[in-house]
N, C-alpha and C. Protein backbone atom coordinates (compact mmCIF):
# COMPACT_ATOMS: atom_id res chain seq x y z
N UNK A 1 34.45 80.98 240.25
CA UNK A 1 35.24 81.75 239.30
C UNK A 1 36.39 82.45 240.00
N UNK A 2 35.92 83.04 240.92
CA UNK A 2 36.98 83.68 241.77
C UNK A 2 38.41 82.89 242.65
N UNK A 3 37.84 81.60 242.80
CA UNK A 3 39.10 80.46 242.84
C UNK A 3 39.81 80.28 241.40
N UNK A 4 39.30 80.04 241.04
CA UNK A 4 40.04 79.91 239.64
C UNK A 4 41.02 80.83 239.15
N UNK A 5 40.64 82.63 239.10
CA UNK A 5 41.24 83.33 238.76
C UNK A 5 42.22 83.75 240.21
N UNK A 6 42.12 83.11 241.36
CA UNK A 6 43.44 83.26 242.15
C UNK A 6 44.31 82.42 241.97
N UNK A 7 44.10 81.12 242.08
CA UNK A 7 44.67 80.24 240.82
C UNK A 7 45.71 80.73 239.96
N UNK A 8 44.85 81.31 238.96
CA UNK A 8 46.04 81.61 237.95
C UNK A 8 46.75 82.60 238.24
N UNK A 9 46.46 84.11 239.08
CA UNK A 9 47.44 84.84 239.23
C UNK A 9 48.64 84.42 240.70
N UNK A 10 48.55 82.82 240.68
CA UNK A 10 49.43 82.68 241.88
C UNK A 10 50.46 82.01 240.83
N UNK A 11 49.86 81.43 239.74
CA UNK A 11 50.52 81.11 238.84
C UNK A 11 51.49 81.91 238.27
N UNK A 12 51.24 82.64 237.69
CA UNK A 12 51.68 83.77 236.91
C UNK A 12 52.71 84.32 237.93
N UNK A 13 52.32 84.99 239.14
CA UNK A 13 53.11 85.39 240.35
C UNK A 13 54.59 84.47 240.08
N UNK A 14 54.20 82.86 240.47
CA UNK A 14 55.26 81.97 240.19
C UNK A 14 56.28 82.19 239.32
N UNK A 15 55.28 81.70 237.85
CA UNK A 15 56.49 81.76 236.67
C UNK A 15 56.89 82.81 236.55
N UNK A 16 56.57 84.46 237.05
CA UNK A 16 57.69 85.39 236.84
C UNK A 16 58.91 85.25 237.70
N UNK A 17 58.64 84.80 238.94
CA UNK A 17 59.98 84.68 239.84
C UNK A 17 60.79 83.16 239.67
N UNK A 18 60.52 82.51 238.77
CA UNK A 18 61.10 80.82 238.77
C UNK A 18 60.71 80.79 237.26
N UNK A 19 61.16 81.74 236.15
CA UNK A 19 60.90 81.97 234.76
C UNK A 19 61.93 80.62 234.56
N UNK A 20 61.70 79.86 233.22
CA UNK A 20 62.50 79.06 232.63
C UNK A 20 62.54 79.35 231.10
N UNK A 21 63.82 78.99 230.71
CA UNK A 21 63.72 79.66 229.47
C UNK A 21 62.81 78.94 228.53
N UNK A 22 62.20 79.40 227.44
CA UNK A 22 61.21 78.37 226.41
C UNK A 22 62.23 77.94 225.77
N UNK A 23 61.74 76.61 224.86
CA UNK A 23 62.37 76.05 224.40
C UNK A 23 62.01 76.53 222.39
N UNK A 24 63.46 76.10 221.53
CA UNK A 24 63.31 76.72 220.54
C UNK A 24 61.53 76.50 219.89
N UNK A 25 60.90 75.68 219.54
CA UNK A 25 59.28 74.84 219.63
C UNK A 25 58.71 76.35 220.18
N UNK A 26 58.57 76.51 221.29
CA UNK A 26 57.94 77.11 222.30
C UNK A 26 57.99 78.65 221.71
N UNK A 27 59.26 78.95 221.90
CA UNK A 27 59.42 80.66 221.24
C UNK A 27 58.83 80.89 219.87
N UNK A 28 59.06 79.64 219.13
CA UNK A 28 58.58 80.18 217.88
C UNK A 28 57.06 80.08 217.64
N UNK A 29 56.23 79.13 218.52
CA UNK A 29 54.66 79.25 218.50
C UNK A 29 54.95 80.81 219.21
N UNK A 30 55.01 81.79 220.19
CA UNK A 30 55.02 82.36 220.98
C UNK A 30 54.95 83.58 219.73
N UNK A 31 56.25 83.50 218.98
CA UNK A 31 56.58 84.18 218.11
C UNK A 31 55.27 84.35 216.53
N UNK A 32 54.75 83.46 216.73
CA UNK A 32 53.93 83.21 215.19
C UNK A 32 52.91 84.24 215.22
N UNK A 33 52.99 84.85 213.97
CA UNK A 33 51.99 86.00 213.75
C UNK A 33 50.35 85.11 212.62
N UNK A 34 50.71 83.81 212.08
CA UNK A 34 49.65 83.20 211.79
C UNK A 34 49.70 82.04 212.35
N UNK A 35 49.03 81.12 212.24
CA UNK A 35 48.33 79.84 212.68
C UNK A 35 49.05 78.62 211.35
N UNK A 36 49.53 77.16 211.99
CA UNK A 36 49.21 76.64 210.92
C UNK A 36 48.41 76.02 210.86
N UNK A 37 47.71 75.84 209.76
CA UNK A 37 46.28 75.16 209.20
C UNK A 37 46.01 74.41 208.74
N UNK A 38 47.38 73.35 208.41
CA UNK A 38 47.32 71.85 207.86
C UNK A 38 47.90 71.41 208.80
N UNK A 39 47.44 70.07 209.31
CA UNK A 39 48.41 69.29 209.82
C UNK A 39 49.54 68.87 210.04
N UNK A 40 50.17 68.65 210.88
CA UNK A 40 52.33 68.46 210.58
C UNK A 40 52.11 66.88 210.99
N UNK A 41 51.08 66.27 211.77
CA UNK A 41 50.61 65.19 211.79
C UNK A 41 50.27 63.80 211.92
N UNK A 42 50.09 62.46 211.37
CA UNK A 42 48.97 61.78 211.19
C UNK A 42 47.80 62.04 213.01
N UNK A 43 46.62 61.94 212.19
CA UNK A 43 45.67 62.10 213.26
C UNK A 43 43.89 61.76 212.65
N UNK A 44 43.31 60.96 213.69
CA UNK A 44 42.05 60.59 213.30
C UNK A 44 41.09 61.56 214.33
N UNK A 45 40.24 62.65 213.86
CA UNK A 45 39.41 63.47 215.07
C UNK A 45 38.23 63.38 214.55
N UNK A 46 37.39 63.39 215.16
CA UNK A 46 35.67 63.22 215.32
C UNK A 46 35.23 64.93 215.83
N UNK A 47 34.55 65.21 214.96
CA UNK A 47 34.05 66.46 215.54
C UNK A 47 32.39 66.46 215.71
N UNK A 48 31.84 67.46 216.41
CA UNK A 48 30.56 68.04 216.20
C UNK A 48 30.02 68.38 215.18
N UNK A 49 29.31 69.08 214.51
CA UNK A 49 29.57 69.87 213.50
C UNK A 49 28.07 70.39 213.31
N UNK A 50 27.54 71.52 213.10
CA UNK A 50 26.39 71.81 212.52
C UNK A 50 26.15 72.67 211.05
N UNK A 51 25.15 72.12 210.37
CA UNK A 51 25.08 72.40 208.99
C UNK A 51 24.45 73.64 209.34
N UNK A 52 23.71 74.74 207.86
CA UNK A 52 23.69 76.01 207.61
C UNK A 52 22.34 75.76 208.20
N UNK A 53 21.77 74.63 207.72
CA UNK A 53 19.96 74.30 208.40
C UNK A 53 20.01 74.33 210.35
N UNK A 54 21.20 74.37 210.53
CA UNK A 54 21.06 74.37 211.92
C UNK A 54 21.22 72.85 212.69
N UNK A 55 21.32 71.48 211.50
CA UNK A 55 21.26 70.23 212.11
C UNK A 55 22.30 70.18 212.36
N UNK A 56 22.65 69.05 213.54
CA UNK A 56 23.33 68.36 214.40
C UNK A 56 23.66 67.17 213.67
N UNK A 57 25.67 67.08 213.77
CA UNK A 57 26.22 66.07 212.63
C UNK A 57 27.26 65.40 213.01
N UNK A 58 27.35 64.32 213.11
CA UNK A 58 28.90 63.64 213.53
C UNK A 58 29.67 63.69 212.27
N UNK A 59 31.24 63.92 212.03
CA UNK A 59 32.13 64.55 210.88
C UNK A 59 33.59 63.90 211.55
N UNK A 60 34.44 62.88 210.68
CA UNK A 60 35.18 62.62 211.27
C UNK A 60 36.40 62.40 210.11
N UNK A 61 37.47 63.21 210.72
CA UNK A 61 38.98 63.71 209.59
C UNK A 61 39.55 62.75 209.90
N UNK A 62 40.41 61.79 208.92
CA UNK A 62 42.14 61.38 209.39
C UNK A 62 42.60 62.09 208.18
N UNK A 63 43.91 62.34 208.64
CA UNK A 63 44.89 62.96 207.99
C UNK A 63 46.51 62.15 208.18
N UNK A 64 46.79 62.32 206.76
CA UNK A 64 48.40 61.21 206.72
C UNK A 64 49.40 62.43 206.45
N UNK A 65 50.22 63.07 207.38
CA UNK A 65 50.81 64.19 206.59
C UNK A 65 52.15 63.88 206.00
N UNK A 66 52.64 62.97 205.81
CA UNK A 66 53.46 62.52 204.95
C UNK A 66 52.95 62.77 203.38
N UNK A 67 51.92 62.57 203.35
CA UNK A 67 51.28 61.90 201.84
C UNK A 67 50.37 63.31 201.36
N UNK A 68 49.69 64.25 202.35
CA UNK A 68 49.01 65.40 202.15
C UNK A 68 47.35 64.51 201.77
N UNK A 69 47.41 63.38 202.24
CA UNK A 69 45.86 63.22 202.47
C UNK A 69 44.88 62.98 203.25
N UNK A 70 43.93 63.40 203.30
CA UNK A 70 42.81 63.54 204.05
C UNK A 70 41.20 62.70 203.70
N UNK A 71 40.77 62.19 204.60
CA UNK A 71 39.68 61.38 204.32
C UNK A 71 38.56 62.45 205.14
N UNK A 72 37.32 62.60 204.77
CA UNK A 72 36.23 63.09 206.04
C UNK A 72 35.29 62.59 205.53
N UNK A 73 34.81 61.77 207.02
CA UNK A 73 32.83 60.71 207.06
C UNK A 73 32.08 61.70 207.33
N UNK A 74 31.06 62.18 206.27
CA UNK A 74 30.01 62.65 206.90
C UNK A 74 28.90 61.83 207.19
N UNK A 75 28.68 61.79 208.81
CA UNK A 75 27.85 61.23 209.16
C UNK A 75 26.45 60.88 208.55
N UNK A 76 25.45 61.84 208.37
CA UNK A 76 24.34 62.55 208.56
C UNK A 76 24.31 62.21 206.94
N UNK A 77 25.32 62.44 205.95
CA UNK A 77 25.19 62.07 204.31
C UNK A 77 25.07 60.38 204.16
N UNK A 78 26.04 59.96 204.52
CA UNK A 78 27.00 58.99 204.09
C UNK A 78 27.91 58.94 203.16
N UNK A 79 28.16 60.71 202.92
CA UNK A 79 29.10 60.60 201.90
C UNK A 79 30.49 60.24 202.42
N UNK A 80 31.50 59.98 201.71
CA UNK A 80 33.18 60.40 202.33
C UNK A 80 33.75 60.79 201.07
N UNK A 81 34.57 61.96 201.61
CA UNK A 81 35.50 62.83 200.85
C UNK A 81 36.87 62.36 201.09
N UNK A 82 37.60 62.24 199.92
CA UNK A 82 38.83 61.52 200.12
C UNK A 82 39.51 62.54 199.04
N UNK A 83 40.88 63.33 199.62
CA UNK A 83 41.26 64.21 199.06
C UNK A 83 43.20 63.62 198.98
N UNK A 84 43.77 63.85 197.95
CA UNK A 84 44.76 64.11 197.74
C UNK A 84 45.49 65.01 197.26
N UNK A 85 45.93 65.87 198.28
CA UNK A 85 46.59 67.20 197.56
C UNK A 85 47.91 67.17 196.71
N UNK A 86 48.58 65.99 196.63
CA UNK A 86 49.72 65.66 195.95
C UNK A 86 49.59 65.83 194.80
N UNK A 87 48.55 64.65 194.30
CA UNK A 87 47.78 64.53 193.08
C UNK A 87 47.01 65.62 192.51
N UNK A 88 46.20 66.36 193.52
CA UNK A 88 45.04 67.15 192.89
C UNK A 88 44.09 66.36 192.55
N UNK A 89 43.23 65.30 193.41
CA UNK A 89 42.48 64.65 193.39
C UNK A 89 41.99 64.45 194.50
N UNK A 90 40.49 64.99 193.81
CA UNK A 90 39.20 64.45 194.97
C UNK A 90 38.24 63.40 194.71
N UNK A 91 38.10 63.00 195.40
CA UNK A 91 36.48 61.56 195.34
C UNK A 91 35.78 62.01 196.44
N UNK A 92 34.78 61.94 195.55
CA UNK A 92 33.46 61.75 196.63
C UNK A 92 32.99 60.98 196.44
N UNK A 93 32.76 59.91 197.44
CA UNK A 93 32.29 58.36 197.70
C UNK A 93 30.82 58.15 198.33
N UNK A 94 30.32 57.75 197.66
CA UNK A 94 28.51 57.63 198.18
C UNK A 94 28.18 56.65 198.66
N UNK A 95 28.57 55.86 200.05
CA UNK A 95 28.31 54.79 200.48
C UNK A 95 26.38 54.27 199.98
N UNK A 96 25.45 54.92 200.04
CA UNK A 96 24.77 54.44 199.82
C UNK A 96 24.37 54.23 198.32
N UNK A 97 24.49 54.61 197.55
CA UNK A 97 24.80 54.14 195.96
C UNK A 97 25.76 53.16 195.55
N UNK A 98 26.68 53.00 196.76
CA UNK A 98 28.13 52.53 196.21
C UNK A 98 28.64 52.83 194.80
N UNK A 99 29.59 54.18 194.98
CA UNK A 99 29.88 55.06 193.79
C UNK A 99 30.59 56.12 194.41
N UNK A 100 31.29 56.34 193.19
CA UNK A 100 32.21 57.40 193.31
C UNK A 100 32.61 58.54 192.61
N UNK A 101 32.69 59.83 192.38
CA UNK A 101 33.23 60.74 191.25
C UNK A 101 34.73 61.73 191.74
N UNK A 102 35.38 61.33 190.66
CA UNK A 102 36.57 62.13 190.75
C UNK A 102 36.96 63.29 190.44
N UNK A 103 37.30 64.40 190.66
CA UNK A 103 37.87 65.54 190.29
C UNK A 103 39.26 66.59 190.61
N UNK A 104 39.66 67.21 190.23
CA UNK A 104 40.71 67.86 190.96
C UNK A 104 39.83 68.37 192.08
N UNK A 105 41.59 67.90 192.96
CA UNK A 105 40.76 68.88 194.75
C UNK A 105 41.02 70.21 194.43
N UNK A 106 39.87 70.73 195.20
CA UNK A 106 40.26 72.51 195.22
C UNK A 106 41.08 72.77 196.29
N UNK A 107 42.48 73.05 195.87
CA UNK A 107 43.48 72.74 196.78
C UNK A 107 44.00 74.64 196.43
N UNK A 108 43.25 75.75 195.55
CA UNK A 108 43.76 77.27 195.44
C UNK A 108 44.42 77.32 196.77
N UNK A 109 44.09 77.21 198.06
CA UNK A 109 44.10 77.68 199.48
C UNK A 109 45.05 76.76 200.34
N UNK A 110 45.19 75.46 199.78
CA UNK A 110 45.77 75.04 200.66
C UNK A 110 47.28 75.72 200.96
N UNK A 111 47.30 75.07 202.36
CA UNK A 111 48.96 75.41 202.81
C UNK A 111 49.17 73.96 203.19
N UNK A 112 50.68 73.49 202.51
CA UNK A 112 51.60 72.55 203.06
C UNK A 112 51.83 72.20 204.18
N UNK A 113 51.51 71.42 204.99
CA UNK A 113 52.29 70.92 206.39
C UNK A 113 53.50 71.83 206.92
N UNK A 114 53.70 72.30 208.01
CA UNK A 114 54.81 73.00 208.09
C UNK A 114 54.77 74.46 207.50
N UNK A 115 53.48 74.84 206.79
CA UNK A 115 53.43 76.35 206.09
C UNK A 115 52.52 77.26 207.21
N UNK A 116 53.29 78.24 207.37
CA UNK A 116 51.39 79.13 208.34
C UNK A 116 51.10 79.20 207.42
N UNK A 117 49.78 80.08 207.62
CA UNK A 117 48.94 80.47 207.17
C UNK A 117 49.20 82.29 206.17
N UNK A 118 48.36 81.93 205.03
CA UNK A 118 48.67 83.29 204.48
C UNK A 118 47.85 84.50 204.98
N UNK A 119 47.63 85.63 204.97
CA UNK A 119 46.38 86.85 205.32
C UNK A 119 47.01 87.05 206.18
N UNK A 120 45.86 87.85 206.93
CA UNK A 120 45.78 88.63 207.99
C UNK A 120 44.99 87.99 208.91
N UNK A 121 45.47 87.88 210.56
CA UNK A 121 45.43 86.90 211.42
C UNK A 121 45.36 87.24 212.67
N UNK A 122 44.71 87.35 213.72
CA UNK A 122 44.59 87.99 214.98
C UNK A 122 45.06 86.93 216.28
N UNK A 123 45.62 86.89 216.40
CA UNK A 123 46.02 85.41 217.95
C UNK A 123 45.05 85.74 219.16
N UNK A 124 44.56 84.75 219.73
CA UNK A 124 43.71 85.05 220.62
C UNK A 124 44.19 84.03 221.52
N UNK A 125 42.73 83.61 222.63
CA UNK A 125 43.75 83.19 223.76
C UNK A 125 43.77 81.41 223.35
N UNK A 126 44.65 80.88 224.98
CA UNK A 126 44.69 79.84 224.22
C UNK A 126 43.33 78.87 224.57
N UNK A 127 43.15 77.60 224.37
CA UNK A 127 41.96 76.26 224.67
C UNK A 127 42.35 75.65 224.96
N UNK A 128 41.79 74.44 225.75
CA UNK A 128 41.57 72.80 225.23
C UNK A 128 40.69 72.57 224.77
N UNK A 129 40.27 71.80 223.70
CA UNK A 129 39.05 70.97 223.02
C UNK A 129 39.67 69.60 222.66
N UNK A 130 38.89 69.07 223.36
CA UNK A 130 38.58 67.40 223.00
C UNK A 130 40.23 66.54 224.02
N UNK A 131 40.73 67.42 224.75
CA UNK A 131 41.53 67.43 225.64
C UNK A 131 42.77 67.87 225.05
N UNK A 132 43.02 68.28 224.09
CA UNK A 132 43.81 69.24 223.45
C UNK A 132 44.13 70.68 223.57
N UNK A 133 45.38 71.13 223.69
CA UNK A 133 45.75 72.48 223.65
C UNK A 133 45.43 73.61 222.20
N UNK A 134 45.13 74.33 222.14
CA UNK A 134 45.09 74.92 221.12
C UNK A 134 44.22 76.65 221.42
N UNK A 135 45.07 77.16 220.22
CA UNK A 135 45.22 78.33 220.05
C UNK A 135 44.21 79.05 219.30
N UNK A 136 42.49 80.03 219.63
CA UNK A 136 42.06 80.68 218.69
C UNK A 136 42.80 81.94 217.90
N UNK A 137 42.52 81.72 216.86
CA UNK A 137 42.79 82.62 215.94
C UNK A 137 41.68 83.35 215.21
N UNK A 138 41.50 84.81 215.18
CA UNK A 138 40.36 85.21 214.26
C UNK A 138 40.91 85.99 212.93
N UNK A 139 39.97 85.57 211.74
CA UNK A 139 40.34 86.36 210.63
C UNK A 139 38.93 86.40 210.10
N UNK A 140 38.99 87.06 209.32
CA UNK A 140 37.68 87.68 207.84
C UNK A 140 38.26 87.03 206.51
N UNK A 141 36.98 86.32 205.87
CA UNK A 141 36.96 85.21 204.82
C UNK A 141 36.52 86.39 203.41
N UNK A 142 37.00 85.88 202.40
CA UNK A 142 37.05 86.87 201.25
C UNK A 142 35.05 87.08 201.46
N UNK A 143 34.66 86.41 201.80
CA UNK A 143 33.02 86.98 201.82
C UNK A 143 32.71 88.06 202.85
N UNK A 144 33.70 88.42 203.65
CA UNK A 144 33.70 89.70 204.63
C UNK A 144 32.90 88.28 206.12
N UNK A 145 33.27 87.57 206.44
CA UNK A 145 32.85 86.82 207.29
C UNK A 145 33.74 86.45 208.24
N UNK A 146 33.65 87.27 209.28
CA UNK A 146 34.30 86.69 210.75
C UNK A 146 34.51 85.60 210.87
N UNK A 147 35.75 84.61 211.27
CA UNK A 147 35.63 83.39 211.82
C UNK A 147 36.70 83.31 212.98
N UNK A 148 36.30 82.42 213.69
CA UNK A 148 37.37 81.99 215.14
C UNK A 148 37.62 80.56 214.61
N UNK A 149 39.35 80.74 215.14
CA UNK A 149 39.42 78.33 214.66
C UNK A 149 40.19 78.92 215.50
N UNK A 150 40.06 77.62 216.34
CA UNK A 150 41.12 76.98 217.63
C UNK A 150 42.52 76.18 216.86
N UNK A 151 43.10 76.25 216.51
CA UNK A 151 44.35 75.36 215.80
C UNK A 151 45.55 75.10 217.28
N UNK A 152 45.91 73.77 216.77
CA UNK A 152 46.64 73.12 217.57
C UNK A 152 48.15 73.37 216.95
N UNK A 153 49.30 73.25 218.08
CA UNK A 153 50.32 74.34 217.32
C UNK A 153 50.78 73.12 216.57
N UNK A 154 50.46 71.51 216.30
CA UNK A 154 50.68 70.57 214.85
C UNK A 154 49.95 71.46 213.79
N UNK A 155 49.04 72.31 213.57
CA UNK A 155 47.96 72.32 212.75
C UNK A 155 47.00 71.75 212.61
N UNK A 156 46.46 71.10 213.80
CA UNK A 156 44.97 70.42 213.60
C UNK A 156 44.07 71.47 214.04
N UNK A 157 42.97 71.50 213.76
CA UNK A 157 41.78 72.28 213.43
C UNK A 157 41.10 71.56 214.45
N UNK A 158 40.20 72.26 216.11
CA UNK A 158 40.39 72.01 217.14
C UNK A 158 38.67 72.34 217.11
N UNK A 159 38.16 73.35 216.85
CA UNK A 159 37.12 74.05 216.40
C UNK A 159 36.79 75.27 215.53
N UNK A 160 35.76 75.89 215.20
CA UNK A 160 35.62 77.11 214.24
C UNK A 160 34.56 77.75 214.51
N UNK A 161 34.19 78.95 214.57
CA UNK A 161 32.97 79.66 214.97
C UNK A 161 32.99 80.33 213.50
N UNK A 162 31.62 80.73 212.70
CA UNK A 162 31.16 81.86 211.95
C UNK A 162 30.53 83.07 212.19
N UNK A 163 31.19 84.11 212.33
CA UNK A 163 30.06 85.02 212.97
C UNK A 163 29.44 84.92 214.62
N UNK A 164 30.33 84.27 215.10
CA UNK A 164 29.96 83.78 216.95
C UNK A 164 29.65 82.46 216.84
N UNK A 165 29.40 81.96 215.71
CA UNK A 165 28.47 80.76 216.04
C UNK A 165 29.54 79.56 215.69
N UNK A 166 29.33 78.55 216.57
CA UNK A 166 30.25 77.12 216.65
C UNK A 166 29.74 76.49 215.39
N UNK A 167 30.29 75.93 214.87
CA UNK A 167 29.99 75.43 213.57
C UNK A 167 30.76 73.48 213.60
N UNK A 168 31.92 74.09 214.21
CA UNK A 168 32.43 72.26 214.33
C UNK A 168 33.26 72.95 215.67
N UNK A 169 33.24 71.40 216.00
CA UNK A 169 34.06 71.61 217.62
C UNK A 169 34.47 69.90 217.46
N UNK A 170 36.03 69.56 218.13
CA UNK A 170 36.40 68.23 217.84
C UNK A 170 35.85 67.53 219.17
N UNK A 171 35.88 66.09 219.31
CA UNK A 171 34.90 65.33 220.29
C UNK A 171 35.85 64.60 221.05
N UNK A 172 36.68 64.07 219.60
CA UNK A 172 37.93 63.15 219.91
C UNK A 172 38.84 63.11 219.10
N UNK A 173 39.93 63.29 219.69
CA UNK A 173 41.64 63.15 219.01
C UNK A 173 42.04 62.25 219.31
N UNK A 174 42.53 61.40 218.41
CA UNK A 174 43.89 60.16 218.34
C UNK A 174 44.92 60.60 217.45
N UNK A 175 45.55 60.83 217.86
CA UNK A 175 46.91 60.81 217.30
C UNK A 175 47.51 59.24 216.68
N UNK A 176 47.26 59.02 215.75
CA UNK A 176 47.50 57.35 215.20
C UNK A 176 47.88 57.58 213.68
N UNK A 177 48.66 56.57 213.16
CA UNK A 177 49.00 56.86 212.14
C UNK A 177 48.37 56.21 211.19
N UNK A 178 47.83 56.61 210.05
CA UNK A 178 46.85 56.71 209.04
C UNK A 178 47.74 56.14 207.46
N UNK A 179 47.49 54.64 207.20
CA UNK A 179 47.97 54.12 206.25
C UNK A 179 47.05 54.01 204.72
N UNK A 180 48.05 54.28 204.26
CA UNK A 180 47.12 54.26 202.52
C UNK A 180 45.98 53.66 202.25
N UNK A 181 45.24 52.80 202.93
CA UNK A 181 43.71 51.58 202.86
C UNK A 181 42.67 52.57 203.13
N UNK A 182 43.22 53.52 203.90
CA UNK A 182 42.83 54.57 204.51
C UNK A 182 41.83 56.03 203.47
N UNK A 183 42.65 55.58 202.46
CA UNK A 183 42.45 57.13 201.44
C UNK A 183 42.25 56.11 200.18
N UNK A 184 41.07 55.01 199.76
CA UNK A 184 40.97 54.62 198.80
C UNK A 184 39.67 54.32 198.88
N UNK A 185 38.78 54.69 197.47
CA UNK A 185 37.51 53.93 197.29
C UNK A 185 37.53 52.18 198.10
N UNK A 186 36.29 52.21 198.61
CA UNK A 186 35.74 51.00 199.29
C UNK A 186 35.60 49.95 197.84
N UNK A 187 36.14 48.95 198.20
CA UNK A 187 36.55 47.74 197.31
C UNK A 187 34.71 47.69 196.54
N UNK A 188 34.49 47.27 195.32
CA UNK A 188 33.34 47.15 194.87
C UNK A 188 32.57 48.19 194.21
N UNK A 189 32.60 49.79 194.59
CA UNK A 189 32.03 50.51 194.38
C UNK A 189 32.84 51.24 192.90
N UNK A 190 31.59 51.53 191.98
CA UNK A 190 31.88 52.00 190.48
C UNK A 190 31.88 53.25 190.58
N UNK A 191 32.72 53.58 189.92
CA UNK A 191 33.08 55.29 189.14
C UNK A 191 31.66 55.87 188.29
N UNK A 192 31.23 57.04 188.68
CA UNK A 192 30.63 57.66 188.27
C UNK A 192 30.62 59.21 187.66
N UNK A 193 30.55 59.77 186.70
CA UNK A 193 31.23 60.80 186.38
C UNK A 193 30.34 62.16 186.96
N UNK A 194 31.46 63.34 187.37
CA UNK A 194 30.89 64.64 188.93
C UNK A 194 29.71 64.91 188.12
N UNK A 195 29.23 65.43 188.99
CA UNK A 195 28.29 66.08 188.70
C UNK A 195 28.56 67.66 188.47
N UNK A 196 27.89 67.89 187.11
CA UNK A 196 28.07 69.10 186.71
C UNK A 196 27.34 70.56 186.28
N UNK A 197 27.82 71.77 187.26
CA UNK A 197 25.90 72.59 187.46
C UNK A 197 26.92 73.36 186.15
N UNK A 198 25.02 73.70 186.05
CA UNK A 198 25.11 74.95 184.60
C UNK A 198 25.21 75.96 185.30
N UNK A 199 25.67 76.69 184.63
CA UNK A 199 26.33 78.67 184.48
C UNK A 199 25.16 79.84 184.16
């Protein structure tokens, strides 16, 4: 540990005497008082992820940010969620039924590509996860619930803690671009209408 942290203050030592200026990119992450939280984008990431039971889950996002859609495999279900925020349309796809139900996405929260984030927002230090740079951020969720997310200064979502606890952490990033075949029910499988809880 103690190599490490001479390390960095020889670093630091450095860039104050051989400072270069940041570049416009640079000042304005430097400058950001929130995080952004959508993608600026396309990208396919595989994360960790553990459910509320405490199990262990493979969970894997692409995102097209041209188009504002998003696909996620849950492993451990076999469901996939295929979201279009353009539209206001969600599917949830049940590979093992082969079936599908549609609804508006709950998109109240989203932010646009290119939007920070709205609230109140704490910057913390920076990461790598999954060999990626990225930035924690902590805020409190309208349920009064602490959270930490690592966000990447595109807006990819890097990891998230609840209350201390890791909840998803990414495994693997590709940066690849994500074409429309991508965000459509699997050829064969029938429409089924959501499911709907009583009040």
């Amino acid at each position: 540990m103690a190599s490490v942290m001479t390390a960095g203050l020889g670093l630091l030592a450095s860039s104050q005497s051989e400072a270069q200026p940041l570049s416009p990119a640079q000042a304005e992450a430097e400058a950001a008082v929130t995080p952004y939280v959508t993608p600026r984008v396309d990208v396919d990431v595989t994360y960790d992820a553990t459910g509320p039971d405490g199990q262990h889950y493979r969970q894997r996002m692409r995102w097209n940010a041209a188009h504002w859609q998003q696909r996620i495999d849950i492993e451990a279900t076999g469901l996939i969620m295929l979201t279009d925020y353009r539209a206001h349309r969600l599917s949830v796809v049940d590979t093992r039924t082969k079936s599908y139900s549609v609804s508006g996405s709950p998109d109240a929260q989203f932010a646009p590509p290119g939007t920070r984030a709205a609230g109140s927002w704490q910057r913390g230090a920076p990461d790598i996860v999954a060999g990626q740079g990225c930035t924690h951020w902590s805020t409190t969720d309208t349920d009064g619930q602490a959270g930490d997310f690592c966000y990447s200064d595109d807006g990819v979502l890097l990891s998230a803690a609840h209350d201390g606890t890791e909840i998803i952490r990414a495994v693997s990033y590709v940066p690849a671009a994500q074409g429309p075949d991508v965000f459509v029910e699997p050829s064969g499988f029938h429409e089924t209408s959501p499911v709907r809880l009583d009040h």
